[in-house]
C-alpha atoms as a PDB file:
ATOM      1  CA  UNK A   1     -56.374 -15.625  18.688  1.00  0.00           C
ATOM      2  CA  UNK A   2     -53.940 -13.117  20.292  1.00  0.00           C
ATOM      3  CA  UNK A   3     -57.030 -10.572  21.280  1.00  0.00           C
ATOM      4  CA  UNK A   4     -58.606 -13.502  23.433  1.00  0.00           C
ATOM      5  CA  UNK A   5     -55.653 -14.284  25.366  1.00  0.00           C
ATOM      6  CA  UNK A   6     -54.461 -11.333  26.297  1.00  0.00           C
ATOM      7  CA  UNK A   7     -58.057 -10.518  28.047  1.00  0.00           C
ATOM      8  CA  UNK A   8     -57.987 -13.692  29.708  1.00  0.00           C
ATOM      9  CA  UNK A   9     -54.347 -13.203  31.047  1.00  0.00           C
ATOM     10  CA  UNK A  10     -56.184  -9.895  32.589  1.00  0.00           C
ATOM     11  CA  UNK A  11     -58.899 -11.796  33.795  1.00  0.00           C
ATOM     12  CA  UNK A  12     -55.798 -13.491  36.252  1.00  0.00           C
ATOM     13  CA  UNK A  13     -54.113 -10.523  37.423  1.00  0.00           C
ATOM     14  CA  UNK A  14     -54.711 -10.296  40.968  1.00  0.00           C
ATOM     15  CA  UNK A  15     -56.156  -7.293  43.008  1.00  0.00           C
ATOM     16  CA  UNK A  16     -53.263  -4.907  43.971  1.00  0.00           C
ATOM     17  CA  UNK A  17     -50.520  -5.922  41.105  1.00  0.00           C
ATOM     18  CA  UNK A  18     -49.851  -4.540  38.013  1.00  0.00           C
ATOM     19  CA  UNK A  19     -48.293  -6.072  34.515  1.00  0.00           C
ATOM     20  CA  UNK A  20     -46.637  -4.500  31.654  1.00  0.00           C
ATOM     21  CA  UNK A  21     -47.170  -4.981  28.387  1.00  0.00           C
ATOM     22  CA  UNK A  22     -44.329  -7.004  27.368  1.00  0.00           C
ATOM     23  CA  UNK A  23     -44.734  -8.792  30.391  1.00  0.00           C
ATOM     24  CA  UNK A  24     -48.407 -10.248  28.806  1.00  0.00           C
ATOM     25  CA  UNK A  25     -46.706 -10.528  25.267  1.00  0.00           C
ATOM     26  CA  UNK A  26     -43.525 -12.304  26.732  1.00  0.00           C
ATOM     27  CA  UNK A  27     -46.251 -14.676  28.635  1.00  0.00           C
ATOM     28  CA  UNK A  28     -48.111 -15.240  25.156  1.00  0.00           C
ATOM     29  CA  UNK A  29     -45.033 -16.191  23.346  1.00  0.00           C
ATOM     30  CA  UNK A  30     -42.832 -13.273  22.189  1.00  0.00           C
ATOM     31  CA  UNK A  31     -41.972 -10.181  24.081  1.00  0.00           C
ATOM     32  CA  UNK A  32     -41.790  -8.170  20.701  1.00  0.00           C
ATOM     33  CA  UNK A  33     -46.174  -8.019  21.034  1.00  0.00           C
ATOM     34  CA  UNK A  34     -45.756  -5.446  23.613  1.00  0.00           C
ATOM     35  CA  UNK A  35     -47.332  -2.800  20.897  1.00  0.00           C
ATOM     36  CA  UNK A  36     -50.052  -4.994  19.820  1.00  0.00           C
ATOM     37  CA  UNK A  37     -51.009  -5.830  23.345  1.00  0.00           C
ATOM     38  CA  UNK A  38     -51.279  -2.423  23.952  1.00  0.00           C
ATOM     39  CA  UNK A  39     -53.375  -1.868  20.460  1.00  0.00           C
ATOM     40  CA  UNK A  40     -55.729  -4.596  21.874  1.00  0.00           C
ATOM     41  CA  UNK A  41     -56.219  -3.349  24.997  1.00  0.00           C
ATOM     42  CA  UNK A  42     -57.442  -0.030  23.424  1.00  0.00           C
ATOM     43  CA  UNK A  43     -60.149  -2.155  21.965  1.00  0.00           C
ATOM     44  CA  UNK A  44     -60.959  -3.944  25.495  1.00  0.00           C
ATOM     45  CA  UNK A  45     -64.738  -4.632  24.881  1.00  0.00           C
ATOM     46  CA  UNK A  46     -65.352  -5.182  28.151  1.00  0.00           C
ATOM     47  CA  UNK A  47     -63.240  -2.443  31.195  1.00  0.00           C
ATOM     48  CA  UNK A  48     -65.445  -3.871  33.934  1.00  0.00           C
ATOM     49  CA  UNK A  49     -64.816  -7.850  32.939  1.00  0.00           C
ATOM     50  CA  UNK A  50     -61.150  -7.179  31.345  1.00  0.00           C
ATOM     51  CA  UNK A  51     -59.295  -4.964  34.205  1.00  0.00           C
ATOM     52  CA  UNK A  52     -56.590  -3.023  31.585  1.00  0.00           C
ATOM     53  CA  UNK A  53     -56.004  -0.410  33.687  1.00  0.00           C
ATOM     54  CA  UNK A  54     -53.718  -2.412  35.463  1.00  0.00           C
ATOM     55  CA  UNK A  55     -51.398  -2.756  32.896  1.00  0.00           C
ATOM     56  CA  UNK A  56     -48.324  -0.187  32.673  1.00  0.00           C
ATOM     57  CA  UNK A  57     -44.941   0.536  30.648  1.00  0.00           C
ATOM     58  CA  UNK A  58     -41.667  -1.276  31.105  1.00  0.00           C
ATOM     59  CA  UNK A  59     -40.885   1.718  33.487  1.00  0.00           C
ATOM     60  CA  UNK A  60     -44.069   1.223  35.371  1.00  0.00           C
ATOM     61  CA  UNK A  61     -45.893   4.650  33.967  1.00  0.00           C
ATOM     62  CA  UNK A  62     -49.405   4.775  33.594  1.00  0.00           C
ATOM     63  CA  UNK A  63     -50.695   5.221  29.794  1.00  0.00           C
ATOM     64  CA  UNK A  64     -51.511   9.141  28.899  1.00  0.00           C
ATOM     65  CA  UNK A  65     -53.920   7.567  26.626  1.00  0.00           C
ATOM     66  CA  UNK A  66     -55.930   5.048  28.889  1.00  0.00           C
ATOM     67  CA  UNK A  67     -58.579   4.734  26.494  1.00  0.00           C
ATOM     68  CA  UNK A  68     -61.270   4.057  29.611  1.00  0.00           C
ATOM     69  CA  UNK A  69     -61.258   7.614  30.669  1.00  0.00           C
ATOM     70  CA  UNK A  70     -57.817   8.757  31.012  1.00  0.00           C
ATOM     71  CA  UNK A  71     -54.587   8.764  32.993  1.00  0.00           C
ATOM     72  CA  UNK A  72     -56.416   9.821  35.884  1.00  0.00           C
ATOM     73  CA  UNK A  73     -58.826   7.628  36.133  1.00  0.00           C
ATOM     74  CA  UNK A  74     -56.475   4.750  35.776  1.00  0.00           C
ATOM     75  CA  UNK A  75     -54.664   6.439  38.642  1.00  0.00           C
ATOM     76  CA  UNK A  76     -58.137   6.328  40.794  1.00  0.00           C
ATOM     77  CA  UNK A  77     -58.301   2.614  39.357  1.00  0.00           C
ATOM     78  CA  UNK A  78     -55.015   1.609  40.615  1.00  0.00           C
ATOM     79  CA  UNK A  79     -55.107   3.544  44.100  1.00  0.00           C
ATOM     80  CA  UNK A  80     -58.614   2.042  45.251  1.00  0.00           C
ATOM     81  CA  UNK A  81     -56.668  -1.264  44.886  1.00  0.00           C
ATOM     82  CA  UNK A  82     -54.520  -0.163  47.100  1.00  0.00           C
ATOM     83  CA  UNK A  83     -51.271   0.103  44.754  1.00  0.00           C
ATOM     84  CA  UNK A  84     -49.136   3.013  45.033  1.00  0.00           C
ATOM     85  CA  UNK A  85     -48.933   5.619  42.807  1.00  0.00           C
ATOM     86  CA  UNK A  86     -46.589   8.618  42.539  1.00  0.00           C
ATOM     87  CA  UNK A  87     -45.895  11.082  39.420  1.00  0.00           C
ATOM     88  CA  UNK A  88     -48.410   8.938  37.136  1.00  0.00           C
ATOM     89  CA  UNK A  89     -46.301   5.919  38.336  1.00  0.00           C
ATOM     90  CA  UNK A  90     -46.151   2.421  40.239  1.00  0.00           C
ATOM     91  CA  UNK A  91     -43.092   1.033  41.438  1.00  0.00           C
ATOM     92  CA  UNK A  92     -42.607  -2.424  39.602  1.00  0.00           C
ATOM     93  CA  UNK A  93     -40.378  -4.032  42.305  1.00  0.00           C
ATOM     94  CA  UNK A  94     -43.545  -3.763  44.538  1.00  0.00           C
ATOM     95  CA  UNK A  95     -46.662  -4.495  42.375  1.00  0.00           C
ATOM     96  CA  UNK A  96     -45.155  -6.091  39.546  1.00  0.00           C
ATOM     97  CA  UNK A  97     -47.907  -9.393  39.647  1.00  0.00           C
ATOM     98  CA  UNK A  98     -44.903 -12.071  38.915  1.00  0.00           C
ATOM     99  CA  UNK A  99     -46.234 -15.895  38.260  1.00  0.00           C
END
């Protein structure tokens, strides 16, 4: 089921990278999930186990809608992981988590 593996590909995200949407629906089989990854992940069951707020737009912006308590404390999220972030976003080229 799509809902399962996109919390388990958060599960491997590793401390101080982010991913993009499309990035988890490319890795799940078709790029064109990016909006249903992000309807999951407003769903996440589970913020402490399933880490979404390290998940960010093709452009690297943070979501305006976090659904765990809002854009800024995604931001908070991010920063205590020591990732980077300036106007509400990261820069890809260095926390992009790449396999």
């Amino acid at each position: 089921m799509l809902k399962d593996e996109v919390y388990q590909f958060l599960t491997r995200i590793p401390c101080g990278k982010v991913v993009t949407y499309g990035q988890i629906a490319e890795a799940l089989g078709n790029k064109s999930w990016a909006r249903a990854v992000g309807n999951i992940l407003h769903g996440n069951p589970d913020p402490a186990r399933y880490p979404c707020y390290k998940v960010v737009n093709a452009s690297g912006k943070l979501s305006k809608h976090f659904a765990d308590g809002g854009i800024e404390v995604q931001r908070a999220r991010l920063e205590s992981e020591g990732i980077e972030v300036v106007h509400f976003a990261v820069d890809l080229k260095k926390f992009q988590y790449k396999k």
